[in-house]
PDB file of N, CA and C in Angstrom:
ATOM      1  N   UNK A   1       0.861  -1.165   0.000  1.00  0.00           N
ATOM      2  CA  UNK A   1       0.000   0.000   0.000  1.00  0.00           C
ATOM      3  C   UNK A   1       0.904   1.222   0.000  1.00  0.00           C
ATOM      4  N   UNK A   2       0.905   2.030  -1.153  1.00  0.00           N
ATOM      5  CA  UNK A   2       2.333   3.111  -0.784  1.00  0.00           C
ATOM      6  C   UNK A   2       1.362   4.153  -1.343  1.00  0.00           C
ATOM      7  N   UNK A   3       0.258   4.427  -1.603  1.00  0.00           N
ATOM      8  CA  UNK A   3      -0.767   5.803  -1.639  1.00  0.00           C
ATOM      9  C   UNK A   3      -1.236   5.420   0.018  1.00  0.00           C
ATOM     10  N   UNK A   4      -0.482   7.286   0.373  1.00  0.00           N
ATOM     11  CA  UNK A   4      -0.631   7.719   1.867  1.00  0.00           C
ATOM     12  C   UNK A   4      -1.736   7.958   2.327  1.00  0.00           C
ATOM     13  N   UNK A   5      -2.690   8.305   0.849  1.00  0.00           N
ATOM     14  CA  UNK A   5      -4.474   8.667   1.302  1.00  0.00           C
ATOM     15  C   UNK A   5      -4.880   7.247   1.628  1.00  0.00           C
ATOM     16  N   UNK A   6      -4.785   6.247   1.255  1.00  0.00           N
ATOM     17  CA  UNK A   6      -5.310   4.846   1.221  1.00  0.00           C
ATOM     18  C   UNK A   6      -4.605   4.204   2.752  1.00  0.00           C
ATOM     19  N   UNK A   7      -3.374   4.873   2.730  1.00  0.00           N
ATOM     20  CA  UNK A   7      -3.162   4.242   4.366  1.00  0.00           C
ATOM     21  C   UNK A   7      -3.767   5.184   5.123  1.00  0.00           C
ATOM     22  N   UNK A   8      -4.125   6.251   5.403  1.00  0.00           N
ATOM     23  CA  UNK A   8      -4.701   6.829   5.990  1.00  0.00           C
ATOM     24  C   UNK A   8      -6.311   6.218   6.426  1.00  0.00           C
ATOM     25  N   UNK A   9      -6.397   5.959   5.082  1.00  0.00           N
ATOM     26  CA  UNK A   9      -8.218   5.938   5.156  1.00  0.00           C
ATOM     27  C   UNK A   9      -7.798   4.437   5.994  1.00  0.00           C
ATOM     28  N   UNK A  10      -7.162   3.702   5.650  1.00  0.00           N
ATOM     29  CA  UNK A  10      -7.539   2.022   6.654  1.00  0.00           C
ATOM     30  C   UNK A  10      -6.919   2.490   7.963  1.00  0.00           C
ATOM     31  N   UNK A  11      -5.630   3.214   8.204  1.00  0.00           N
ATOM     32  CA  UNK A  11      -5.713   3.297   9.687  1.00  0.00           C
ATOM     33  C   UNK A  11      -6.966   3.996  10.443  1.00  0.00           C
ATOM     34  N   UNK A  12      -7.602   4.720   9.330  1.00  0.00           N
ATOM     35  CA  UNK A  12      -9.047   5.547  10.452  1.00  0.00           C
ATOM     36  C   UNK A  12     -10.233   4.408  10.693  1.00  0.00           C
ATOM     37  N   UNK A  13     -10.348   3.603   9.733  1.00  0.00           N
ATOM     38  CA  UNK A  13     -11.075   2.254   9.788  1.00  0.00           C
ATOM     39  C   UNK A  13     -10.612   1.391  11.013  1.00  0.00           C
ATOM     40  N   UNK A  14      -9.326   1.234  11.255  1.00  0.00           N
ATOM     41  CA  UNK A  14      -8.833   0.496  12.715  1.00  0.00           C
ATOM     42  C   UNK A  14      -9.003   1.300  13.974  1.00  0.00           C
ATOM     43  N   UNK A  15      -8.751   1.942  13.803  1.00  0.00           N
ATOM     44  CA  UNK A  15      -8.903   3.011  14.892  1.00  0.00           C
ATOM     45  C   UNK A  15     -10.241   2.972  15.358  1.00  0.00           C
ATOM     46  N   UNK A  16     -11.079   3.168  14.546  1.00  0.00           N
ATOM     47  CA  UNK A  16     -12.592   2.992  15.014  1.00  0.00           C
ATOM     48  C   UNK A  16     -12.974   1.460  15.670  1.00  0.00           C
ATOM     49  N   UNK A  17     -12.455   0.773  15.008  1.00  0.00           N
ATOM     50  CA  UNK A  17     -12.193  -1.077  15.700  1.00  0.00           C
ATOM     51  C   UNK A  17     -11.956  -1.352  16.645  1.00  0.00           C
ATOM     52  N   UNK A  18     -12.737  -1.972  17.386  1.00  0.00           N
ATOM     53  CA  UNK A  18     -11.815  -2.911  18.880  1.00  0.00           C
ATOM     54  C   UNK A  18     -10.243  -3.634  18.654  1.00  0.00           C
ATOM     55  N   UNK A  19      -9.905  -3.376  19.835  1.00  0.00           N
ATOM     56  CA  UNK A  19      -8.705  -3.859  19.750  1.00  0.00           C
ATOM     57  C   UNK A  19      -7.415  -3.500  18.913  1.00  0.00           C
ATOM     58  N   UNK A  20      -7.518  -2.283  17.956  1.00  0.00           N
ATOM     59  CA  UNK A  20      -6.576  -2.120  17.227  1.00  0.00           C
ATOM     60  C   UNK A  20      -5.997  -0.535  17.928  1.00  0.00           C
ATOM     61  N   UNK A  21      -4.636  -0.613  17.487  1.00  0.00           N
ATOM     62  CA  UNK A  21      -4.265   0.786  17.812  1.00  0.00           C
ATOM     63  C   UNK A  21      -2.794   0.990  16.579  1.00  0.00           C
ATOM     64  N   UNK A  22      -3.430   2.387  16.065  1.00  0.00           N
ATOM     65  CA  UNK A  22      -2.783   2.452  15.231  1.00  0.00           C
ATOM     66  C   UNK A  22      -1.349   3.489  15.658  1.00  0.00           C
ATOM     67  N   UNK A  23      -0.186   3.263  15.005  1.00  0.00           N
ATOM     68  CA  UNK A  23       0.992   3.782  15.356  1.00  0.00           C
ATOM     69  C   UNK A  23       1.049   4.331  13.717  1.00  0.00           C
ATOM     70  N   UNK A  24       1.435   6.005  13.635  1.00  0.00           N
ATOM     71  CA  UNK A  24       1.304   6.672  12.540  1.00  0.00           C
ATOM     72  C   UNK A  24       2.485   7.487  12.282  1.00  0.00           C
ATOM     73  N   UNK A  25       3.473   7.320  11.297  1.00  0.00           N
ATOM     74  CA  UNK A  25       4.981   7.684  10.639  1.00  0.00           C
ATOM     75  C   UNK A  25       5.180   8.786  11.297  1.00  0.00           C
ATOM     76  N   UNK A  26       5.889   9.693  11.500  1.00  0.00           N
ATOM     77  CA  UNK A  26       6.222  10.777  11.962  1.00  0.00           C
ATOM     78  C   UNK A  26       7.701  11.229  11.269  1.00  0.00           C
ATOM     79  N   UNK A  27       7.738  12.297  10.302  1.00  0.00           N
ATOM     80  CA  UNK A  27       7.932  13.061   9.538  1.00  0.00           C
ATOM     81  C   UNK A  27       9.515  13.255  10.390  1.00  0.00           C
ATOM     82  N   UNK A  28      10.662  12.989   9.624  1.00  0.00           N
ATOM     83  CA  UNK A  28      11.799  13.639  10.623  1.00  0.00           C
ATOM     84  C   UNK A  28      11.981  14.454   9.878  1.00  0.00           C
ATOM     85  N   UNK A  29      12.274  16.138  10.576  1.00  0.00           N
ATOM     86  CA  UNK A  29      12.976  17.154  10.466  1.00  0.00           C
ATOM     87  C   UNK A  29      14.300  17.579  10.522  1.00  0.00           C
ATOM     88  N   UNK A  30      14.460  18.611   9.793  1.00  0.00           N
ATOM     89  CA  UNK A  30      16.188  18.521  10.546  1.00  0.00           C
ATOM     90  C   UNK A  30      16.444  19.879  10.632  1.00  0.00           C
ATOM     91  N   UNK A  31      15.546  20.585  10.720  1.00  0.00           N
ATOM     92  CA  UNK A  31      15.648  22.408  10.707  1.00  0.00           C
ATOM     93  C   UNK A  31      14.766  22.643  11.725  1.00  0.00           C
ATOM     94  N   UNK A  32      14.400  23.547  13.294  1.00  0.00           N
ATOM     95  CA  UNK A  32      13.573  23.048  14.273  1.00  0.00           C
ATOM     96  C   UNK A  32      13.342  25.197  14.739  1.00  0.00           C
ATOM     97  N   UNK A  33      14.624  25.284  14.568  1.00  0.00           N
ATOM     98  CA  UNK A  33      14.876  27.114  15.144  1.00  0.00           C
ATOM     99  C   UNK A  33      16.224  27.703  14.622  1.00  0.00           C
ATOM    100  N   UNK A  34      16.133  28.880  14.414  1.00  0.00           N
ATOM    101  CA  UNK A  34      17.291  29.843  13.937  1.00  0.00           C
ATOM    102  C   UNK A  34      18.040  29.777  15.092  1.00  0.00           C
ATOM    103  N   UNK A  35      19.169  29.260  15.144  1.00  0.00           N
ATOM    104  CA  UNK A  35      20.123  29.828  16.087  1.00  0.00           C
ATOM    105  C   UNK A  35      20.610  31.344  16.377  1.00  0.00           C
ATOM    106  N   UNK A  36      20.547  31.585  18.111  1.00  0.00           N
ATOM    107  CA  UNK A  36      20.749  32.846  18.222  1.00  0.00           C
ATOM    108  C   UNK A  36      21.903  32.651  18.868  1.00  0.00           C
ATOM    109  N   UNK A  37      23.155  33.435  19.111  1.00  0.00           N
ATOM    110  CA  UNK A  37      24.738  33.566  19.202  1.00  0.00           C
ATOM    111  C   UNK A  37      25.016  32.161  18.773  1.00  0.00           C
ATOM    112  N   UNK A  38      25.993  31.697  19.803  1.00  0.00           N
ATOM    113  CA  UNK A  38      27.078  30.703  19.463  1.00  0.00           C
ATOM    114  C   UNK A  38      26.150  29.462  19.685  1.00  0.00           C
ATOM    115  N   UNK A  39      26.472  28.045  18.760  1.00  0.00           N
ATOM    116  CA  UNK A  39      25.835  26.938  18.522  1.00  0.00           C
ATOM    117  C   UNK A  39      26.998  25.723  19.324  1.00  0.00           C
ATOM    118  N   UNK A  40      26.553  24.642  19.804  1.00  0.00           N
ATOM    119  CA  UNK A  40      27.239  24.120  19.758  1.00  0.00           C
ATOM    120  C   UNK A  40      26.489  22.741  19.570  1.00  0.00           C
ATOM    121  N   UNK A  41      27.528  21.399  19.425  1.00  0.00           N
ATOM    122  CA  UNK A  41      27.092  20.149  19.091  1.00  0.00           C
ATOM    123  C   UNK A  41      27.208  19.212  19.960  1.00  0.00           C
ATOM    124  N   UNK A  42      25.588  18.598  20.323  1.00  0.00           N
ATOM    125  CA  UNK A  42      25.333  17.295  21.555  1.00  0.00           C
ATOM    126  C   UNK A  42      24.833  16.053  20.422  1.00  0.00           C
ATOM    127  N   UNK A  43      24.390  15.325  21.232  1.00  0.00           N
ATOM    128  CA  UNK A  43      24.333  13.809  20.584  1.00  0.00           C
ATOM    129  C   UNK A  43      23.022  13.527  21.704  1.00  0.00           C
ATOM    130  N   UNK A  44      22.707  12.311  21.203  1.00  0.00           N
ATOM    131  CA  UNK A  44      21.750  11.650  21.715  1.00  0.00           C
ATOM    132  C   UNK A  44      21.784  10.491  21.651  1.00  0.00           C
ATOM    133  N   UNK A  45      21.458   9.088  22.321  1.00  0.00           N
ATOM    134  CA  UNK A  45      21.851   8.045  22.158  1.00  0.00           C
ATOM    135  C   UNK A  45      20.782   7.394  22.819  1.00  0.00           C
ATOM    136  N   UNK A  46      20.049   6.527  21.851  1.00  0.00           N
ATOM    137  CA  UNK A  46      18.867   5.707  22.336  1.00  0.00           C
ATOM    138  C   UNK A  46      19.044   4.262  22.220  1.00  0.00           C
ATOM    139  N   UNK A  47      18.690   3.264  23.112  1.00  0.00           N
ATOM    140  CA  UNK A  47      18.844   1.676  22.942  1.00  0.00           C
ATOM    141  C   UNK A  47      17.758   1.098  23.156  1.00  0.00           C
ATOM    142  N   UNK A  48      17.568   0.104  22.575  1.00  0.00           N
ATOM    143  CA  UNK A  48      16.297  -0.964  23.017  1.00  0.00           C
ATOM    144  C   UNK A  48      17.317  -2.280  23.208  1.00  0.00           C
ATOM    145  N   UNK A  49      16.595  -2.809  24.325  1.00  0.00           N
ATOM    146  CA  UNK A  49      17.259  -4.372  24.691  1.00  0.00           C
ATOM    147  C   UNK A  49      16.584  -5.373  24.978  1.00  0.00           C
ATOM    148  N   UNK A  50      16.267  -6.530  24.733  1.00  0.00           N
ATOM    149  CA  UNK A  50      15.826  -7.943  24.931  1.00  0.00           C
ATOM    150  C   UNK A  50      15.491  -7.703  26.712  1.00  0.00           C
ATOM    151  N   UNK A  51      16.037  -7.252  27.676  1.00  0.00           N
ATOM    152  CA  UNK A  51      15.942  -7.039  29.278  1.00  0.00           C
ATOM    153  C   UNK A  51      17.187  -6.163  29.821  1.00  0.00           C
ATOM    154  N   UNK A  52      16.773  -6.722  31.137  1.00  0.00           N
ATOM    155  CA  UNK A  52      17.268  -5.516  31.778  1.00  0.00           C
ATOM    156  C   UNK A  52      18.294  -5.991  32.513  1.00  0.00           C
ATOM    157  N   UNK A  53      18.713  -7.270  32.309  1.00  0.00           N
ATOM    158  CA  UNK A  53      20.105  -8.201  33.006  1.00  0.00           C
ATOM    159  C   UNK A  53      20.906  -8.334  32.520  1.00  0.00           C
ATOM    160  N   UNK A  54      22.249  -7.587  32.246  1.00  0.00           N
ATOM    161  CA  UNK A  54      22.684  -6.811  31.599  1.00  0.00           C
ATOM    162  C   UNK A  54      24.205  -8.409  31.067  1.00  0.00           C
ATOM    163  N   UNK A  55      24.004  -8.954  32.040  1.00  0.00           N
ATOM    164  CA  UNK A  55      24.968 -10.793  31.918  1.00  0.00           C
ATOM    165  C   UNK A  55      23.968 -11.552  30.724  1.00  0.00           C
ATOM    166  N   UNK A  56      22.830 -11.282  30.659  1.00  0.00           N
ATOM    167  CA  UNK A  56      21.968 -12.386  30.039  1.00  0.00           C
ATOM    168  C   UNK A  56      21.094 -11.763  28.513  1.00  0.00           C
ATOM    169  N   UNK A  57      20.871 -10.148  28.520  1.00  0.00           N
ATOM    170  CA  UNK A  57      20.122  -9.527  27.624  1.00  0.00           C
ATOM    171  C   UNK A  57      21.386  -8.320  26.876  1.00  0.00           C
ATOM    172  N   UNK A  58      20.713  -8.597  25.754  1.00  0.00           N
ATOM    173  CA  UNK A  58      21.257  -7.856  24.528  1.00  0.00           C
ATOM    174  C   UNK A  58      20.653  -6.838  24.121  1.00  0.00           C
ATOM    175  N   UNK A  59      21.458  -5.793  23.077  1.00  0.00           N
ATOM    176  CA  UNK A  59      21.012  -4.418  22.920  1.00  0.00           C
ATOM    177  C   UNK A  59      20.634  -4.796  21.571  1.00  0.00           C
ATOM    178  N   UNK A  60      19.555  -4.535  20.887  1.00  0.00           N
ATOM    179  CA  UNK A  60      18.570  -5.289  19.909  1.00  0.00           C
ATOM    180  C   UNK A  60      18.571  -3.902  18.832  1.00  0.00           C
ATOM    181  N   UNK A  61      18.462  -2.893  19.101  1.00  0.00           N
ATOM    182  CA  UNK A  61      18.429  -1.309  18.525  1.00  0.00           C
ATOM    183  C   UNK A  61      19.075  -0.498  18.920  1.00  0.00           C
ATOM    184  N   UNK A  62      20.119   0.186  18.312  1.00  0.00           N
ATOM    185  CA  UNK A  62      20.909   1.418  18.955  1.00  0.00           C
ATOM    186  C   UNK A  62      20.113   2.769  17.971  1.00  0.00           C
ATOM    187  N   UNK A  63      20.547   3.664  18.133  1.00  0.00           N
ATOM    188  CA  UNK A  63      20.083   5.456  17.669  1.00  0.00           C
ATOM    189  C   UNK A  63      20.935   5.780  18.271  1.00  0.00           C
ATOM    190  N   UNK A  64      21.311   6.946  17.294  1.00  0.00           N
ATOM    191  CA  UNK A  64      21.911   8.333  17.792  1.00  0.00           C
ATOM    192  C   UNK A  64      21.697   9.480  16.975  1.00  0.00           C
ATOM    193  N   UNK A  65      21.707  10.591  17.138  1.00  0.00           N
ATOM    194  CA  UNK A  65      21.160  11.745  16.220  1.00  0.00           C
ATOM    195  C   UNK A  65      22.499  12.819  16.890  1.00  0.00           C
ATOM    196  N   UNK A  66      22.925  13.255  16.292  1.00  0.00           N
ATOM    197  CA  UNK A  66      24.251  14.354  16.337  1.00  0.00           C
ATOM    198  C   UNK A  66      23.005  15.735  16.002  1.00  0.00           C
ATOM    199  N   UNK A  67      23.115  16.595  17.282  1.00  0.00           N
ATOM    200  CA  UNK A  67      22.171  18.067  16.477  1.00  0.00           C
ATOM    201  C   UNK A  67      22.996  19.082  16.831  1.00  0.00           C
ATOM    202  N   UNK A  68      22.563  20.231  16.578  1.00  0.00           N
ATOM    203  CA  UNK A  68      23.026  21.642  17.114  1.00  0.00           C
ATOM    204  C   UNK A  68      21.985  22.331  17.824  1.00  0.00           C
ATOM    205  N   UNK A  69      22.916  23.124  19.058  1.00  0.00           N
ATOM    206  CA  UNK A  69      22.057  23.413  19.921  1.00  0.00           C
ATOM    207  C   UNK A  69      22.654  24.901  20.500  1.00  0.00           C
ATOM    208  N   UNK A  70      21.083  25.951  20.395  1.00  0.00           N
ATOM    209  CA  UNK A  70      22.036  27.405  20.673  1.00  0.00           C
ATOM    210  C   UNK A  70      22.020  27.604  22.291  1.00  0.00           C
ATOM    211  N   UNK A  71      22.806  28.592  22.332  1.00  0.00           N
ATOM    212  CA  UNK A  71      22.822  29.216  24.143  1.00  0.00           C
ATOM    213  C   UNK A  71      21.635  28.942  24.754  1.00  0.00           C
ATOM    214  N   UNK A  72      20.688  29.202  24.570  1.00  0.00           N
ATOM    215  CA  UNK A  72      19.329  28.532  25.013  1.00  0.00           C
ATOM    216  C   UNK A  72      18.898  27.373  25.592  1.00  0.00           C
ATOM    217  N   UNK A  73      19.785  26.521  24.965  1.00  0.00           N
ATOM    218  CA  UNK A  73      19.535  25.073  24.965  1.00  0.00           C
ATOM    219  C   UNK A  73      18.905  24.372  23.636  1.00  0.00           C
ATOM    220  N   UNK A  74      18.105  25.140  23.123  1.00  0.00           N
ATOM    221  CA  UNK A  74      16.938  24.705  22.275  1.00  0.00           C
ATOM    222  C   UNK A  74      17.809  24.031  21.029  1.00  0.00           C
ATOM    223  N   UNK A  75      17.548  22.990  20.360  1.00  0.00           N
ATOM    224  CA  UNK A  75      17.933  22.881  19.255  1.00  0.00           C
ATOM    225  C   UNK A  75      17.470  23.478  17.815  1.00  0.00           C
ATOM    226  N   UNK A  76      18.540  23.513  17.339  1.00  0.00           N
ATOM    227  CA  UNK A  76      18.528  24.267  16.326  1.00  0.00           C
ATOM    228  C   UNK A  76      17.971  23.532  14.475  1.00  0.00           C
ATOM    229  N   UNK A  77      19.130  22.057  14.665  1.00  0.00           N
ATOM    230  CA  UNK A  77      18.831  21.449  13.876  1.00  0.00           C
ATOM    231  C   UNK A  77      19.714  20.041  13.679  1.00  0.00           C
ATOM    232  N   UNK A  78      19.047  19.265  13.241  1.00  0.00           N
ATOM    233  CA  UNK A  78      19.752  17.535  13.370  1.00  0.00           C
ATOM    234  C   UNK A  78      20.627  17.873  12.134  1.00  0.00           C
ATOM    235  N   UNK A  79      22.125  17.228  12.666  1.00  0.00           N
ATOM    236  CA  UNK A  79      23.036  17.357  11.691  1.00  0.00           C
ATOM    237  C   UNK A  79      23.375  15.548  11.022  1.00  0.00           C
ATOM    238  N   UNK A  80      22.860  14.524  11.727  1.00  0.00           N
ATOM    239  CA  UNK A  80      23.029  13.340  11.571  1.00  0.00           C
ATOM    240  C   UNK A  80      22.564  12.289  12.282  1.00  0.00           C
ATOM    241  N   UNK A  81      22.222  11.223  11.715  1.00  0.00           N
ATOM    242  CA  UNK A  81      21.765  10.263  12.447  1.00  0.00           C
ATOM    243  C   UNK A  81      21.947   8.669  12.194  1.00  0.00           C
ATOM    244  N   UNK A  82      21.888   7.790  13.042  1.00  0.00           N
ATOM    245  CA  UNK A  82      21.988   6.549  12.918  1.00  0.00           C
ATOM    246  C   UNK A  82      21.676   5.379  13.286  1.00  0.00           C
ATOM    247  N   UNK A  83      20.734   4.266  12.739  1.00  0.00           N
ATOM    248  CA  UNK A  83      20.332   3.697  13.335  1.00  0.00           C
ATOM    249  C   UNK A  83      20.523   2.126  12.588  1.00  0.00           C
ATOM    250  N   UNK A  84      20.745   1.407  13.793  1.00  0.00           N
ATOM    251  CA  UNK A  84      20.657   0.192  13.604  1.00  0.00           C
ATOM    252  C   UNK A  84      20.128  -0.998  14.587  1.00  0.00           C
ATOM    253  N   UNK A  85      19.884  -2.419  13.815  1.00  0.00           N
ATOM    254  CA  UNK A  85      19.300  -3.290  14.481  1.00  0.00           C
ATOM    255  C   UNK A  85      20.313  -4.576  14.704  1.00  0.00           C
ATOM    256  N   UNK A  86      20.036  -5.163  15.852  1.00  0.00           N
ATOM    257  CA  UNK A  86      20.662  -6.817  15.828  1.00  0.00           C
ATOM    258  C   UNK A  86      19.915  -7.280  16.242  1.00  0.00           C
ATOM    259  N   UNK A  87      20.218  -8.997  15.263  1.00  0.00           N
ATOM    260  CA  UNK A  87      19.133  -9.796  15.432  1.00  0.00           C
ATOM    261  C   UNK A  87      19.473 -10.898  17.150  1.00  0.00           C
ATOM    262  N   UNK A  88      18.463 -11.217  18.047  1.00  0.00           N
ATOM    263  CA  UNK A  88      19.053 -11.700  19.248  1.00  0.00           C
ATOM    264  C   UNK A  88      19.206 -13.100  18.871  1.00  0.00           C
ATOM    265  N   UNK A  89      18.731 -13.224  17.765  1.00  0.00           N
ATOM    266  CA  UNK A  89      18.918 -15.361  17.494  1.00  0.00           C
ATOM    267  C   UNK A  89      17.442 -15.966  18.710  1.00  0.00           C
ATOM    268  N   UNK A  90      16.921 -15.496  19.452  1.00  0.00           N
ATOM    269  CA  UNK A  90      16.052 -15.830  19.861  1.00  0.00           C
ATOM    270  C   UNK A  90      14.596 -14.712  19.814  1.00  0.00           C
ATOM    271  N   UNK A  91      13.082 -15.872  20.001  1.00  0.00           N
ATOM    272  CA  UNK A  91      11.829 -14.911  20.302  1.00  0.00           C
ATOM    273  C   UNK A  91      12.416 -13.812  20.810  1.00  0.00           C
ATOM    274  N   UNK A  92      11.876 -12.293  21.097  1.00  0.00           N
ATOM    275  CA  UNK A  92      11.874 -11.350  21.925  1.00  0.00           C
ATOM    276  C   UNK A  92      10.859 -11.192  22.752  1.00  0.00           C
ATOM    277  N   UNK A  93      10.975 -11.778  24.070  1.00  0.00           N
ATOM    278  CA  UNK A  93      10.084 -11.907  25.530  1.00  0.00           C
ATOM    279  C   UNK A  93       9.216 -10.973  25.036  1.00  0.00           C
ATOM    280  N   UNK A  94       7.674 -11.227  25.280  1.00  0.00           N
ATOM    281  CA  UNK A  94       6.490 -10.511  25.308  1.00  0.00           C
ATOM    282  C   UNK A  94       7.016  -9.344  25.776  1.00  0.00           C
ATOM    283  N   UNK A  95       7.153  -9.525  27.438  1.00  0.00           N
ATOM    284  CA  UNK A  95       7.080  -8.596  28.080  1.00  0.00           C
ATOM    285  C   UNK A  95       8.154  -7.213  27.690  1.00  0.00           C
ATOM    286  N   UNK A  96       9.515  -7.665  26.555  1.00  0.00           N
ATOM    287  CA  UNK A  96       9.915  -6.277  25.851  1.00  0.00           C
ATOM    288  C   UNK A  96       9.386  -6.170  24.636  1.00  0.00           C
ATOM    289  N   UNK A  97       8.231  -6.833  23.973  1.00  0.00           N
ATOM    290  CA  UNK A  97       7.718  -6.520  22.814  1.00  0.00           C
ATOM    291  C   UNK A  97       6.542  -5.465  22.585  1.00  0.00           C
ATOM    292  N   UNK A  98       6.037  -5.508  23.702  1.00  0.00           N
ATOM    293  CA  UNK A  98       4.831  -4.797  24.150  1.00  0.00           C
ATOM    294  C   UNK A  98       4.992  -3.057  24.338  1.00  0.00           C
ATOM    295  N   UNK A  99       6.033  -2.891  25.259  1.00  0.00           N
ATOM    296  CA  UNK A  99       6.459  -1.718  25.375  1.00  0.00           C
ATOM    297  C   UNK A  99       7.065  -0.779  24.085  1.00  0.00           C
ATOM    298  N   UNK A 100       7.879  -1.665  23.665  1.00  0.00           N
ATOM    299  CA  UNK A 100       8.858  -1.193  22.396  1.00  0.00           C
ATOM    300  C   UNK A 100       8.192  -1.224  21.026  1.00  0.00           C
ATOM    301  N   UNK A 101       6.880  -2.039  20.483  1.00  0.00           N
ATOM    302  CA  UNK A 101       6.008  -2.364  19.342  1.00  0.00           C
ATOM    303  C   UNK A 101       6.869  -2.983  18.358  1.00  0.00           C
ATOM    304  N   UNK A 102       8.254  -4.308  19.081  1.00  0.00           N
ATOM    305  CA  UNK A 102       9.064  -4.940  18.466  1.00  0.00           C
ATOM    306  C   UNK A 102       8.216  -6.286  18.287  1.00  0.00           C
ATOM    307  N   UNK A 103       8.312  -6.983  17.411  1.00  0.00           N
ATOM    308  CA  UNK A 103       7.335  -7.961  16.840  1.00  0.00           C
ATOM    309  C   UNK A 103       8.772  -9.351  16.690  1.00  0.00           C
TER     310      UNK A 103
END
């Protein structure tokens, strides 16, 4: 299905449905505010993991996004990003599939 009106129209059809809940793309930006004086550059670093026992569970998804950020704090704009997956060789426990919408 790659016409966005046609996914649209069936996620509003689920949505109205029991039991369904729809999760909807979200547009990345990379321009957010004009920087005012001096800019400088932070990172961000996100993981998803199989658990939380750090001898027994694996990191399944890493992220990171490199942005710029003015005196303010506020960011300005994403200069880079990266993301990747590993496979754990085993199911992924309900109980981290649920939270994360990892299948």
């Amino acid at each position: 299905m790659s016409d966005p009106e046609d996914s649209e129209a069936l996620a509003r059809r689920l949505v109205g449905g029991p039991g369904y809940r729809v999760v909807r793309r979200v547009r990345a930006h990379d321009v957010f505010a004009d920087p005012v004086g001096e800019t400088k550059v932070g990172g961000l670093l996100d993981t998803e993991t199989t658990g939380l026992d750090r001898r027994h569970d694996q990191i399944i998804e890493l992220a990171i996004i490199a942005f710029e950020y003015g005196d303010r704090g506020h960011v300005c704009r994403a200069l880079d990003r990266f993301q990747a997956f590993a496979d754990p060789g085993h199911p992924i426990p309900a109980t981290r599939s649920r939270p994360t919408s990892w299948n």
